[in-house]
Each structure stands twice: as structure tokens, then as C-alpha cells.
C-alpha atoms as a PDB file:
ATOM      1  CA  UNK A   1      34.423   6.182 -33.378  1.00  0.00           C
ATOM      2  CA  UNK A   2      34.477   2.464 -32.584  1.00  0.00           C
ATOM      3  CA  UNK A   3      32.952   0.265 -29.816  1.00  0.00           C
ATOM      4  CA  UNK A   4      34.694  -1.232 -26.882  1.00  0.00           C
ATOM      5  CA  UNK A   5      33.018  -3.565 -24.820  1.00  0.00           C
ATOM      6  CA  UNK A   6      34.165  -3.875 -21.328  1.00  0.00           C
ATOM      7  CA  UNK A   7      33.735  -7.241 -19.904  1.00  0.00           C
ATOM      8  CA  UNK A   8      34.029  -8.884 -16.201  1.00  0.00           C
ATOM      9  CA  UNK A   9      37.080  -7.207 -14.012  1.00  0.00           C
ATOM     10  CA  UNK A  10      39.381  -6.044 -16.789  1.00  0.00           C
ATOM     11  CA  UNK A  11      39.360  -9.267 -18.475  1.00  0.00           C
ATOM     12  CA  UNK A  12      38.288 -10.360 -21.931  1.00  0.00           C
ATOM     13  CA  UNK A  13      38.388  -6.801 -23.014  1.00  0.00           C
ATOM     14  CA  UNK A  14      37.667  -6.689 -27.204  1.00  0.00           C
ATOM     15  CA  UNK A  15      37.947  -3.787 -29.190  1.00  0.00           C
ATOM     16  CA  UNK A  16      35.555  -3.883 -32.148  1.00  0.00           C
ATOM     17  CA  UNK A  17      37.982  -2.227 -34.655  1.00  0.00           C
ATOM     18  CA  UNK A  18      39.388  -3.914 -37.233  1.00  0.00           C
ATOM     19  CA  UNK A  19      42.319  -5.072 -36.074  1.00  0.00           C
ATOM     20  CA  UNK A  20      40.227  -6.756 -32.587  1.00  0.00           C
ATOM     21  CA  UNK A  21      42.814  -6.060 -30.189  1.00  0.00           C
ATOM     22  CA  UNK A  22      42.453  -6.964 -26.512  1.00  0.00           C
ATOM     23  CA  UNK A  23      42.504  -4.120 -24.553  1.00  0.00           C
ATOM     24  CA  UNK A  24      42.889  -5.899 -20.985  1.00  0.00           C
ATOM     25  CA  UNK A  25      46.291  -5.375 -20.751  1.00  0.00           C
ATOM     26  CA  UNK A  26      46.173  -1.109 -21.389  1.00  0.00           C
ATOM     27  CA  UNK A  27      42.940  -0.777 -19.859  1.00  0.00           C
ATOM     28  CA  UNK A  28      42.453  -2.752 -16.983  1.00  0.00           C
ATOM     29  CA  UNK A  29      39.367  -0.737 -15.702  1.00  0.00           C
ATOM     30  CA  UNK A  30      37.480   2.021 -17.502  1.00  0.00           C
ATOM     31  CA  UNK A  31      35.018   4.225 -15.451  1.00  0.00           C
ATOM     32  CA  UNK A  32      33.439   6.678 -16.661  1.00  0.00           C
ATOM     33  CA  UNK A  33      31.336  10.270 -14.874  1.00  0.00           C
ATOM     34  CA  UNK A  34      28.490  10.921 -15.626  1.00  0.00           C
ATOM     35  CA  UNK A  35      28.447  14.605 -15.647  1.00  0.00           C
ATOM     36  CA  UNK A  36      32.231  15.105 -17.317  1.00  0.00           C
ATOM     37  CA  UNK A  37      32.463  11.824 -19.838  1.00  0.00           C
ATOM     38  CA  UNK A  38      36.290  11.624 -18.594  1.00  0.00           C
ATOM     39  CA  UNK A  39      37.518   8.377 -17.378  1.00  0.00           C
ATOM     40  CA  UNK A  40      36.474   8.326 -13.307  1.00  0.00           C
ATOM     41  CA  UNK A  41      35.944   5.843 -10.413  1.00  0.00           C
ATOM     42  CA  UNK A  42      32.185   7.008 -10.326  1.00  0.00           C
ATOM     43  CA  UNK A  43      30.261   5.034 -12.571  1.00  0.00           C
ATOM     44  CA  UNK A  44      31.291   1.582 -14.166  1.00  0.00           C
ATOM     45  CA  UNK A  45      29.999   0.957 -17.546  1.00  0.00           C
ATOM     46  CA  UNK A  46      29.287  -1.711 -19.599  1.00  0.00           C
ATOM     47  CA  UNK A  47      30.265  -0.543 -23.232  1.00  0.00           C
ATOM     48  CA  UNK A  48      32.058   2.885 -24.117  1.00  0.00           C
ATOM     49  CA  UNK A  49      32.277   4.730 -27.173  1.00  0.00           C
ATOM     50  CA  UNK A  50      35.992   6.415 -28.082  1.00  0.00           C
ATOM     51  CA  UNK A  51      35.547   9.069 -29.363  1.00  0.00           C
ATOM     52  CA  UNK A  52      38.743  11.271 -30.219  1.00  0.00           C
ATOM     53  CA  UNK A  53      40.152  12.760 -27.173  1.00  0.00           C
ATOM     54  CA  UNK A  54      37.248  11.479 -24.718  1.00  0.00           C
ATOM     55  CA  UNK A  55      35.198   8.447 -23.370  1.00  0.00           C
ATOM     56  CA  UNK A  56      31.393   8.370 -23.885  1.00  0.00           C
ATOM     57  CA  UNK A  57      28.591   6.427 -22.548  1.00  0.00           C
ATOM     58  CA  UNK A  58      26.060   4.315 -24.654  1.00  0.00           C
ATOM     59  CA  UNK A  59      22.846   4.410 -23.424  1.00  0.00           C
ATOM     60  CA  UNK A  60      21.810   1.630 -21.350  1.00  0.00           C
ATOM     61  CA  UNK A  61      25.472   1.293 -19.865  1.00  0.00           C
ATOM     62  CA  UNK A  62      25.537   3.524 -17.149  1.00  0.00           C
ATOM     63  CA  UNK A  63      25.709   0.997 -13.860  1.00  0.00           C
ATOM     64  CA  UNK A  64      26.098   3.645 -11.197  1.00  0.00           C
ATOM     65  CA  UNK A  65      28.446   2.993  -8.279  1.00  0.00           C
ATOM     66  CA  UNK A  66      29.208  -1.091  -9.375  1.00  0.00           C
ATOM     67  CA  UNK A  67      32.226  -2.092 -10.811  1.00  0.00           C
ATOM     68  CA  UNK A  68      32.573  -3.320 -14.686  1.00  0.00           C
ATOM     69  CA  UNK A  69      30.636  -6.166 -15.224  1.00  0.00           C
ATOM     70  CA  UNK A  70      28.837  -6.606 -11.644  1.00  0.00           C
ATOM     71  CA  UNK A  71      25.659  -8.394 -13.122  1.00  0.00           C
ATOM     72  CA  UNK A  72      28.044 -10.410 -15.173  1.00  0.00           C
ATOM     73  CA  UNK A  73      29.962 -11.787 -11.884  1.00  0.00           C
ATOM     74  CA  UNK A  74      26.321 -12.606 -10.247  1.00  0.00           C
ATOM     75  CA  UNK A  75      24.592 -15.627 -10.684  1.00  0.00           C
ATOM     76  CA  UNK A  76      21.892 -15.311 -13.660  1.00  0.00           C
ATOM     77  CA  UNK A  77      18.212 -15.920 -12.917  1.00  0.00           C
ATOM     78  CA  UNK A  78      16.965 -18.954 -14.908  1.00  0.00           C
ATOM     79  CA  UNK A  79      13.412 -19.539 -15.723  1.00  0.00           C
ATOM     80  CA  UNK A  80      11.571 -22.501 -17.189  1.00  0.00           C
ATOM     81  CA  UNK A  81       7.869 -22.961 -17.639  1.00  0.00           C
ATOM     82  CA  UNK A  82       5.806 -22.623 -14.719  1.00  0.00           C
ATOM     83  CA  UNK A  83       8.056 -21.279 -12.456  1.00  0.00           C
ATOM     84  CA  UNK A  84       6.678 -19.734  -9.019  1.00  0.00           C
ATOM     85  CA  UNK A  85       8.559 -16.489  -8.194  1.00  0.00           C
ATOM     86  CA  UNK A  86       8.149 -15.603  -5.100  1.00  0.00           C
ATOM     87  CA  UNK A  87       8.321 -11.774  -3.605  1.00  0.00           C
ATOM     88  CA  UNK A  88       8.439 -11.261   0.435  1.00  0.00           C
ATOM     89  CA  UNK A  89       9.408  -8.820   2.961  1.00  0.00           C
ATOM     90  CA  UNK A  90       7.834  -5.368   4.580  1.00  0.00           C
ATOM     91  CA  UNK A  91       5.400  -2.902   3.240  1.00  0.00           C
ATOM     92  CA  UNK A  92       7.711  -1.780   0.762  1.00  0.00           C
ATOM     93  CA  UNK A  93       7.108  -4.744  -0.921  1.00  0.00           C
ATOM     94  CA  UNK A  94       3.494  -5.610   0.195  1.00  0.00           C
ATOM     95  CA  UNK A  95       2.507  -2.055  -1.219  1.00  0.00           C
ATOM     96  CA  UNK A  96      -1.361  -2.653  -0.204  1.00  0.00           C
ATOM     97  CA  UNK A  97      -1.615  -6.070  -1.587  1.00  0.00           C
ATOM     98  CA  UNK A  98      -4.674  -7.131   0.662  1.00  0.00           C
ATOM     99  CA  UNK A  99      -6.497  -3.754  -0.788  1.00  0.00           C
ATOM    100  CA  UNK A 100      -8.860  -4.964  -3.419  1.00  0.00           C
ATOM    101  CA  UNK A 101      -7.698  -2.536  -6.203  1.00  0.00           C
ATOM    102  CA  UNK A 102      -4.119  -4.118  -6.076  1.00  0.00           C
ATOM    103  CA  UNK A 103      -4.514  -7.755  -5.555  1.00  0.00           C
ATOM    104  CA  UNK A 104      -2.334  -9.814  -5.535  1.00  0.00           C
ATOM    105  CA  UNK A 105       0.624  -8.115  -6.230  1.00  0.00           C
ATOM    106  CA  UNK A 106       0.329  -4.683  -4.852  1.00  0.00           C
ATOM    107  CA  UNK A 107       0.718  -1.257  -6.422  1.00  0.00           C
ATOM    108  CA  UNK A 108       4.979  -1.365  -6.320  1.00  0.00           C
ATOM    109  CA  UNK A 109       7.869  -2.795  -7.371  1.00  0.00           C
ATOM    110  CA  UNK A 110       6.455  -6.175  -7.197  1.00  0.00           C
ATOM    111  CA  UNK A 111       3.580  -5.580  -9.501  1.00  0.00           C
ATOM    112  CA  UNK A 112       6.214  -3.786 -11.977  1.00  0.00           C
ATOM    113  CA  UNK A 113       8.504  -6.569 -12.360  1.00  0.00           C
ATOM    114  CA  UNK A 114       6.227  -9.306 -12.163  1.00  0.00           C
ATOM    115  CA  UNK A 115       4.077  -8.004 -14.863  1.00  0.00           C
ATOM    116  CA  UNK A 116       7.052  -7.377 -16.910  1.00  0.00           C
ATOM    117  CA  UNK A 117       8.529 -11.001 -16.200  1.00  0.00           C
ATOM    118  CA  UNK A 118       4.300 -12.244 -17.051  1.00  0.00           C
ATOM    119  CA  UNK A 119       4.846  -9.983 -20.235  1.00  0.00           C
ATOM    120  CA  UNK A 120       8.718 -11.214 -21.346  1.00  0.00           C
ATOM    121  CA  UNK A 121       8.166 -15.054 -20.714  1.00  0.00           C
ATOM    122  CA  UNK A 122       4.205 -15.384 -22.137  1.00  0.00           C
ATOM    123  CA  UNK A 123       5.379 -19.235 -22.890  1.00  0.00           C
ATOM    124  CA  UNK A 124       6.420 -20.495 -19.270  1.00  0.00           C
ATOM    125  CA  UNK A 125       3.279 -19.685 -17.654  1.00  0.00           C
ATOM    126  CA  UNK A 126       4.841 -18.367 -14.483  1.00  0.00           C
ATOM    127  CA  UNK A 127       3.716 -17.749 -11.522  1.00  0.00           C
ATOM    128  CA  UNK A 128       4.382 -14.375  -9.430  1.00  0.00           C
ATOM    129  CA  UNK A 129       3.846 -14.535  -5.802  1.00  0.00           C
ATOM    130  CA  UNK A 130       3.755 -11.681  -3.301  1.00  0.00           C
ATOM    131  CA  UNK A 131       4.103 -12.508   0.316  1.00  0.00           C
ATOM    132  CA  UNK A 132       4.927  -9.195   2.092  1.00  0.00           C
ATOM    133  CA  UNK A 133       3.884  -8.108   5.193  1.00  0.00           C
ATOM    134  CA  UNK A 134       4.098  -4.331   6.496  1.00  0.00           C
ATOM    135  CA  UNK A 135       5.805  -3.223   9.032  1.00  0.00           C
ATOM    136  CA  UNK A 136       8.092  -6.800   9.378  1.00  0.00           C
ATOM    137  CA  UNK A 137      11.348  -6.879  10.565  1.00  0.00           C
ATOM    138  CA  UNK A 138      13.346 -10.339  10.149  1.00  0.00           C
ATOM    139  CA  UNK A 139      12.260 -11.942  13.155  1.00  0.00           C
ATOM    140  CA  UNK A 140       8.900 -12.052  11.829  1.00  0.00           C
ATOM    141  CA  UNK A 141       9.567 -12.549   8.616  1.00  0.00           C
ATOM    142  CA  UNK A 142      10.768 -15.885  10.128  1.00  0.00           C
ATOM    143  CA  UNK A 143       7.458 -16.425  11.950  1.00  0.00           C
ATOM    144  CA  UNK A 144       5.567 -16.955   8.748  1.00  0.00           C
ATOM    145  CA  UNK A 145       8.828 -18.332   6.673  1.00  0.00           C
ATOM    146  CA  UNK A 146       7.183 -21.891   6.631  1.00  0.00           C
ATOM    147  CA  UNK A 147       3.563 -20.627   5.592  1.00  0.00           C
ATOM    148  CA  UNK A 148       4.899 -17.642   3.419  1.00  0.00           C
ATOM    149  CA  UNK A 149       7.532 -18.928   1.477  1.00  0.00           C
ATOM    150  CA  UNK A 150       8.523 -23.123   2.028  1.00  0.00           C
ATOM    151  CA  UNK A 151       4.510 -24.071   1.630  1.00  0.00           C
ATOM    152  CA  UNK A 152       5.386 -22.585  -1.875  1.00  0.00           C
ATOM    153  CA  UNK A 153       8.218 -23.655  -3.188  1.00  0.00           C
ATOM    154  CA  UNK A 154       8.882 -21.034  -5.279  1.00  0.00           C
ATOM    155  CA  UNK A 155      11.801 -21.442  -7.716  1.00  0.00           C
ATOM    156  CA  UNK A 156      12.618 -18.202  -7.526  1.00  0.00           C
ATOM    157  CA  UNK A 157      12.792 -16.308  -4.044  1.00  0.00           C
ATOM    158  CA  UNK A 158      13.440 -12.988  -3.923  1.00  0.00           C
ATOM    159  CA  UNK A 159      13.855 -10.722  -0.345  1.00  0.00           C
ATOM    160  CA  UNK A 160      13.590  -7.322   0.790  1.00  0.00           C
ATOM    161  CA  UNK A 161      13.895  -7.250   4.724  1.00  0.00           C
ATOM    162  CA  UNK A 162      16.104  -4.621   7.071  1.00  0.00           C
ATOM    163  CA  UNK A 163      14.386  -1.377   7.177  1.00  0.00           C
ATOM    164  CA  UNK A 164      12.178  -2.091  10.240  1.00  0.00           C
ATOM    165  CA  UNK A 165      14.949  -3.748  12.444  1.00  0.00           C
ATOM    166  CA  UNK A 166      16.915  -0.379  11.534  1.00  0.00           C
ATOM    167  CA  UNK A 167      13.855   2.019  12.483  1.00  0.00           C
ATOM    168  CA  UNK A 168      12.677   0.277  15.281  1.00  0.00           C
ATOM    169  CA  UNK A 169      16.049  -0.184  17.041  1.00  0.00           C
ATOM    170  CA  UNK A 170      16.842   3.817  16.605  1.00  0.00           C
ATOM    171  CA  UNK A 171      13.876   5.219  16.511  1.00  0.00           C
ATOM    172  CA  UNK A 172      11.196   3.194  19.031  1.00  0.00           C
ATOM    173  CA  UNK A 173      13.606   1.331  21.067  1.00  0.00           C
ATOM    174  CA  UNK A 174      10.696   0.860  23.802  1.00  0.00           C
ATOM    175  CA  UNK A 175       8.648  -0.805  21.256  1.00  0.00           C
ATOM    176  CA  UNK A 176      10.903  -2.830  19.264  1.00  0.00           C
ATOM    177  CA  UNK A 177       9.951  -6.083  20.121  1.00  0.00           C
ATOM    178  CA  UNK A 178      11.195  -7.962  17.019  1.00  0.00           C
ATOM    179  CA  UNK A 179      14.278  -5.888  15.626  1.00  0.00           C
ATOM    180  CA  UNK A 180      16.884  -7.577  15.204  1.00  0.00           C
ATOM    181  CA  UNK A 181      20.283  -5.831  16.293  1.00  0.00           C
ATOM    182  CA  UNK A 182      23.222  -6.788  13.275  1.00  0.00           C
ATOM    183  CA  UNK A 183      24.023  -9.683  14.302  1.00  0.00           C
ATOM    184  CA  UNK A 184      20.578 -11.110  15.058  1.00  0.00           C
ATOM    185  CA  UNK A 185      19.799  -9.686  11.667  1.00  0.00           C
ATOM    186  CA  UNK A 186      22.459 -11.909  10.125  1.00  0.00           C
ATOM    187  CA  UNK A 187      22.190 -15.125  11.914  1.00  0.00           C
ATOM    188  CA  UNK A 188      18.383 -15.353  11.358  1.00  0.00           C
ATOM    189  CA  UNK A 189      19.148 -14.441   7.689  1.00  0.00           C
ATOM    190  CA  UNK A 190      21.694 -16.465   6.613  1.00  0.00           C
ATOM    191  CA  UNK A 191      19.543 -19.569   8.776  1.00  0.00           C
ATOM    192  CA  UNK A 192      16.421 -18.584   6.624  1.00  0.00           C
ATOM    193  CA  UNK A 193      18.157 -18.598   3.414  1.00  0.00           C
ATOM    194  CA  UNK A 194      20.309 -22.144   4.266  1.00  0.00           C
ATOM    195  CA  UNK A 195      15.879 -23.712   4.568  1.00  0.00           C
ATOM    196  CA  UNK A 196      15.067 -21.872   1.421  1.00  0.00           C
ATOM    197  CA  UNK A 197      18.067 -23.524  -0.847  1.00  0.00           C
ATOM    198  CA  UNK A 198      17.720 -26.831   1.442  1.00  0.00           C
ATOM    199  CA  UNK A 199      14.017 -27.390   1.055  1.00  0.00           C
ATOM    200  CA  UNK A 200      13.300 -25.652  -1.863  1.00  0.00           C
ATOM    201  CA  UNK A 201      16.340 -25.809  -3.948  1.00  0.00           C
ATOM    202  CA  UNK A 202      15.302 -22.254  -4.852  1.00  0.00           C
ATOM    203  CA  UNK A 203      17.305 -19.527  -6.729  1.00  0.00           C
ATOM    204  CA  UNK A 204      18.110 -16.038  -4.031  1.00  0.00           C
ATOM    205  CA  UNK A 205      17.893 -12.691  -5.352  1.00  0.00           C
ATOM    206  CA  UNK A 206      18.586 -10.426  -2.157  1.00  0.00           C
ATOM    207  CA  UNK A 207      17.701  -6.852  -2.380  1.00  0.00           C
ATOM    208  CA  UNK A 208      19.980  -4.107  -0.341  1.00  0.00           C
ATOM    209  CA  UNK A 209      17.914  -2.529   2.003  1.00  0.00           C
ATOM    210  CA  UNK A 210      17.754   1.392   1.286  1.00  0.00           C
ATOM    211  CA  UNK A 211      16.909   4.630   2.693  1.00  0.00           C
ATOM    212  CA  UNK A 212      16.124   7.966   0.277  1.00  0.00           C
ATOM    213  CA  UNK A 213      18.744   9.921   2.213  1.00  0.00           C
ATOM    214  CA  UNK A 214      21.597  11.783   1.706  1.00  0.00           C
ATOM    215  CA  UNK A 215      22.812  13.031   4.752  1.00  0.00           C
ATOM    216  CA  UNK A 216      25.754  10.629   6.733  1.00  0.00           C
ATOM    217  CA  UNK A 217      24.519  12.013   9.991  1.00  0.00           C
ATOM    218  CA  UNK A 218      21.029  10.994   9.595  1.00  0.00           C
ATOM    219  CA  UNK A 219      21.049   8.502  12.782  1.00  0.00           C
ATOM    220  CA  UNK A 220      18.570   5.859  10.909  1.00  0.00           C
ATOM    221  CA  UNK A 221      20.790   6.248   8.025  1.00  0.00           C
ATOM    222  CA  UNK A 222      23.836   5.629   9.761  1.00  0.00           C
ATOM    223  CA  UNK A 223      22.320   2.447  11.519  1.00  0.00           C
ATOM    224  CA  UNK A 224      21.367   0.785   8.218  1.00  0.00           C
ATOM    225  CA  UNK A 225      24.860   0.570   7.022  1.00  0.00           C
ATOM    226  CA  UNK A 226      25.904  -2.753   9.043  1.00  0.00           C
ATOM    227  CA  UNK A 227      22.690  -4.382   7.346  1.00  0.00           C
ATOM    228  CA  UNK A 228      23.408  -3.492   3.994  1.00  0.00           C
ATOM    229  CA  UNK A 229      27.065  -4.740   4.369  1.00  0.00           C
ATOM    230  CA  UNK A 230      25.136  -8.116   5.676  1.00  0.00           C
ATOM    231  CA  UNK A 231      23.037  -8.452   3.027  1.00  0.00           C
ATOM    232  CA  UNK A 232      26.202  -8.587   0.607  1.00  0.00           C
ATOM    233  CA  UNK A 233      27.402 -11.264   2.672  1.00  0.00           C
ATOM    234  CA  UNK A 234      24.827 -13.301   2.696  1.00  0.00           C
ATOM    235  CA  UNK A 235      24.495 -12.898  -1.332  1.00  0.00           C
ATOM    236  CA  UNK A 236      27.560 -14.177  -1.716  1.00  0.00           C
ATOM    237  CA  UNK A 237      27.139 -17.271   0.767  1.00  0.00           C
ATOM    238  CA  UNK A 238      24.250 -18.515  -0.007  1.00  0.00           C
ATOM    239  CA  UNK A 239      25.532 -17.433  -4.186  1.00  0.00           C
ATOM    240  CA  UNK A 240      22.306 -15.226  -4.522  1.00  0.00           C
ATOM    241  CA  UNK A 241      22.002 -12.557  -6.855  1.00  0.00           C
ATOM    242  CA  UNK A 242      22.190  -9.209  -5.356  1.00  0.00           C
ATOM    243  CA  UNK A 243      20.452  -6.175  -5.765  1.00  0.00           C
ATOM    244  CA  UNK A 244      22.192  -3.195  -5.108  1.00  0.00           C
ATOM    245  CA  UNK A 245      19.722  -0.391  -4.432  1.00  0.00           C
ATOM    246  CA  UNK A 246      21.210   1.798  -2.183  1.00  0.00           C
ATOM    247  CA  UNK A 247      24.640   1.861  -3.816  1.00  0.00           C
ATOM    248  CA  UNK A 248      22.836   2.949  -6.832  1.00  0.00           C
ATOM    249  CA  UNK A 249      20.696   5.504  -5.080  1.00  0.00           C
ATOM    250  CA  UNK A 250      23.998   6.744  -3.042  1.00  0.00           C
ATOM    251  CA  UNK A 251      25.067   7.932  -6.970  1.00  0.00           C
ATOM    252  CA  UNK A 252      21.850   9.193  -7.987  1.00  0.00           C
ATOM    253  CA  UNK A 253      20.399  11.016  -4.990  1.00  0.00           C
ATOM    254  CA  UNK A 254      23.216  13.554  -5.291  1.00  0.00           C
ATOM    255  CA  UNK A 255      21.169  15.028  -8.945  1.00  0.00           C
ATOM    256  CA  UNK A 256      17.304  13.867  -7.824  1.00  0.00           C
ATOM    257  CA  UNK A 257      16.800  14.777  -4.011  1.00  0.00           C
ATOM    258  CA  UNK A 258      14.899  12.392  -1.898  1.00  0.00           C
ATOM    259  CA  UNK A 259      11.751  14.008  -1.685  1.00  0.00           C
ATOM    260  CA  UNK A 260      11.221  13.091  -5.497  1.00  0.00           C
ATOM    261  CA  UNK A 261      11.759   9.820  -4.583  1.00  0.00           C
ATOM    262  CA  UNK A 262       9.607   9.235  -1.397  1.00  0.00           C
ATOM    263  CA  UNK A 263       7.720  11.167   1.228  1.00  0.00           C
ATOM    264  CA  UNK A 264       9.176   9.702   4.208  1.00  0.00           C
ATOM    265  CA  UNK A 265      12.693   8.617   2.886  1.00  0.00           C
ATOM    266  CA  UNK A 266      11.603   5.131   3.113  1.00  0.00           C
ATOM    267  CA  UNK A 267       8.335   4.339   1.136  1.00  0.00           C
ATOM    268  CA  UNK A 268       8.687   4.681  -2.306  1.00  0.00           C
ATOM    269  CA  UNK A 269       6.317   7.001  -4.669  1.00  0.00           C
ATOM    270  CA  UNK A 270       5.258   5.133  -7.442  1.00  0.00           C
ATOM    271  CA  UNK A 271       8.171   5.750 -10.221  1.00  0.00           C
ATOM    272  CA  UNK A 272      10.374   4.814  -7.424  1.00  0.00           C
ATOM    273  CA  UNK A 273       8.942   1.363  -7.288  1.00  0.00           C
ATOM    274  CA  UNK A 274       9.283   1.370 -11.138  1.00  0.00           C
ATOM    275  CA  UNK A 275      13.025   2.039 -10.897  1.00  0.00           C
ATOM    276  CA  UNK A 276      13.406  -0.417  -8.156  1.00  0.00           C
ATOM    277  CA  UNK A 277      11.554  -2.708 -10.486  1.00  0.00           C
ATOM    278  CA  UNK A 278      14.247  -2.009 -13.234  1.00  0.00           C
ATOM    279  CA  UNK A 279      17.144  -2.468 -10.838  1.00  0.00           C
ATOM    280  CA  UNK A 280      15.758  -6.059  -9.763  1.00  0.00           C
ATOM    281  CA  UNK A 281      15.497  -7.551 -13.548  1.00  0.00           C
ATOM    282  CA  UNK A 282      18.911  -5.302 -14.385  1.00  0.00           C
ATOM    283  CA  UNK A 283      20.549  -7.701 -11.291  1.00  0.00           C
ATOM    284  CA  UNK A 284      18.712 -10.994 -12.475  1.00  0.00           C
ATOM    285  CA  UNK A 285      18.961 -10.045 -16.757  1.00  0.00           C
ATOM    286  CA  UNK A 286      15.618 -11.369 -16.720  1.00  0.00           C
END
């Protein structure tokens, strides 16, 4: 068997036989299925073993429902010592950080990936920073923008913010003081993110917001869409790395059902925040 390693869009393709050959030309795009190991448009991967008659995936690959190479085409998270990293958004990723037993960073995702950045970089003395606030929607996530995230200037500013506008709009329309509709979503965004990069000269990682569901009627489910497709925008404006959680979870709730993952399709249970955790440093390659 011999190792191919599948690079950015088709290109720089290298087999590692003897011979080297470029493979870019004969295979522009290898995907490969999880469940079958034949060549798909499921599940990019990263490198493939060739076997004799089939395709199979290393472990550590799999990137499911990207395209080859997605972390590759994003902008790479840089550190350097004493860096502040900076987490905000709703309660997914406050996750109870006022309680005593999880101060500062809260149980979830946060606490995962910032103890495994603390853990990975022991030399640059960062600094992890959790500003989340439950139940926020955008609008007041730009309330407390100055005193939340500027006052900080955090090097490194990561955001997880949608879920509430979405809920509150379909679900409590009465009460929904400070949703944001999609375009009120993206305007007040995209203007948060231009004072982040113009007054802190900070690096972006935006995180998709996501819903444990599988079903395309679901009306809350069907309202997040527009946001999700914003968020992507706005990654690629403001050249932010992007984290794409629910086009992963779109490929993986079909085998795990979303009651393993959460309780109320939105929350997280505790692994859950782990895997979100794995998704954000896959995205940054931190």
C-alpha cells in the first residue's frame, strides 16, 4: 500500500511511491465514505491509503462534510508568548462560568480548549479569557463589546453568537426584544468584527452556530440556516478562521442521534463540549 497525501483543492497532490508522481492531474478530488471506503462526495480527507482495489482512511483524516484541505485554505492561528485569547458569546459558551466550581472558564468547550492550548504552549504564558453571557443574542453581545472584549485586547478572539436571535425570533416572538432578524444579525456582526481587527488588530476564529437536530422541518432548525450561511460570510470578510460545527454535525448526527449529544438540541452534554473543543483547535491547528 502506499500513502497519498491530498493537499489544498486538487493541487500539489504527491504520491509517496517511489517514483513521486503528482497525482493532481488524475485525481483532482478524492472523497472518501465513511461507512463504504469507496471514493464519495461525503467526507473529504486529508491523507488516503491505496490499497488494491479500494480507498482507505488514516486515522485522524476523516474531515466530515469539508472539502480537501479546508483548514489548509483558512487562515492559521498564531501564538506568541503571552497572548490573551479571548472566548465570548451565549451560555453555550459561558457554561456556568460565574459558578464557583468552574471559574473562570466554565465547565465546556471553553475550559477544554483553553486548558489544552495552557497545556500545548507551557512557554508563552497565555492567557485564556471567557466572556460569555447566557441567553445573549448579538444585539447584546454588542452592549458589552467595549467592556467584554476591546477593554481586553485579546490577540486572539474567538465567537459563538446566533442561537438566541434564532430561538427567540421563532419561538418567543412576544419577548424577543434583542433578536436580531438575518440581516440585523449580519450588519451588527460584520460592524463588531471591523472594531475588533481595527482596535485590536486581533486574529477571528468564528464558530457556526449549531443545533443537535436532524429533522429539515424542525421550524428553529430551519430558521438557523440564513445565520450559519452569515457566519461564513463574515469569516471570509473579515479573513477569520471558521469553525464549521454544524456542517460537521449535519454528517455525524445521521450515526449518533441528538439526544446523545444534548438534552434540549441546543446545550451541549459534556463530551459534546469536548468535541466542539476538538473542532475549534482542528480549525485553528493550534
Amino acid at each position: 500500500m502506499r500513502l497519498i497525501r491530498l493537499s489544498f483543492a486538487g493541487k500539489e497532490l504527491c504520491d509517496s511511491s517511489q517514483d513521486g508522481r503528482r497525482l493532481s492531474e488524475t485525481i483532482p478530488r478524492l472523497f472518501i465514505s465513511r461507512k463504504t471506503d469507496c471514493v464519495s462526495r461525503q467526507a473529504p480527507v486529508g491523507n488516503v491509503v491505496l490499497g488494491k482495489n479500494r480507498l482507505t482512511c488514516r486515522i485522524g483524516a476523516y474531515a466530515p462534510g469539508g472539502t480537501i484541505g479546508e483548514d489548509d485554505m483558512q487562515p492559521k492561528v498564531h501564538l506568541k508568548a503571552n497572548d490573551t485569547i479571548l472566548f465570548t458569546g451565549d451560555s453555550i459558551t459561558a457554561a456556568e462560568r460565574h459558578q464557583k466550581a468552574y471559574r473562570p472558564l466554565g465547565f465546556g468547550y471553553v475550559h477544554f480548549a483553553g486548558n489544552f492550548l495552557l497545556a500545548g504552549y507551557p512557554k508563552l504564558n497565555l492567557h485564556i479569557m471567557n466572556t460569555g453571557v447566557s441567553g445573549d443574542t448579538v444585539i447584546d453581545l454588542r452592549h458589552r463589546w467595549e467592556r467584554d472584549c476591546l477593554a481586553h485586547q485579546p490577540d486572539v478572539l474567538s465567537v459563538l453568537i446566533g442561537i438566541n436571535d434564532v430561538w427567540q425570533l421563532t419561538m418567543e416572538p412576544d419577548l424577543a426584544q434583542t433578536a436580531a432578524t438575518p440581516d440585523e444579525y449580519e450588519l451588527t456582526y460584520d460592524q463588531l468584527l471591523a472594531q475588533a481587527r481595527q482596535q485590536c488588530g486581533c486574529q477571528l476564529v468564528l464558530m457556526e452556530p449549531f443545533m443537535f437536530c436532524r429533522d429539515p422541518h424542525d421550524r428553529v432548525f430551519r430558521a438557523l440556516t440564513p445565520y450559519i450561511e452569515i457566519v461564513r460570510r463574515l469569516a471570509a470578510k473579515h479573513k477569520a478562521t471558521a469553525v464549521f460545527l454544524q456542517r460537521e454535525l449535519d454528517a455525524l448526527l445521521a450515526e449518533v442521534p441528538p439526544e446523545r449529544w444534548s438534552e434540549d438540541a441546543v446545550h451541549p452534554c459534556l463530551w459534546a463540549h469536548a468535541w466542539i473543543a476538538q473542532r475549534w483547535l482542528q480549525a485553528t491547528r493550534l
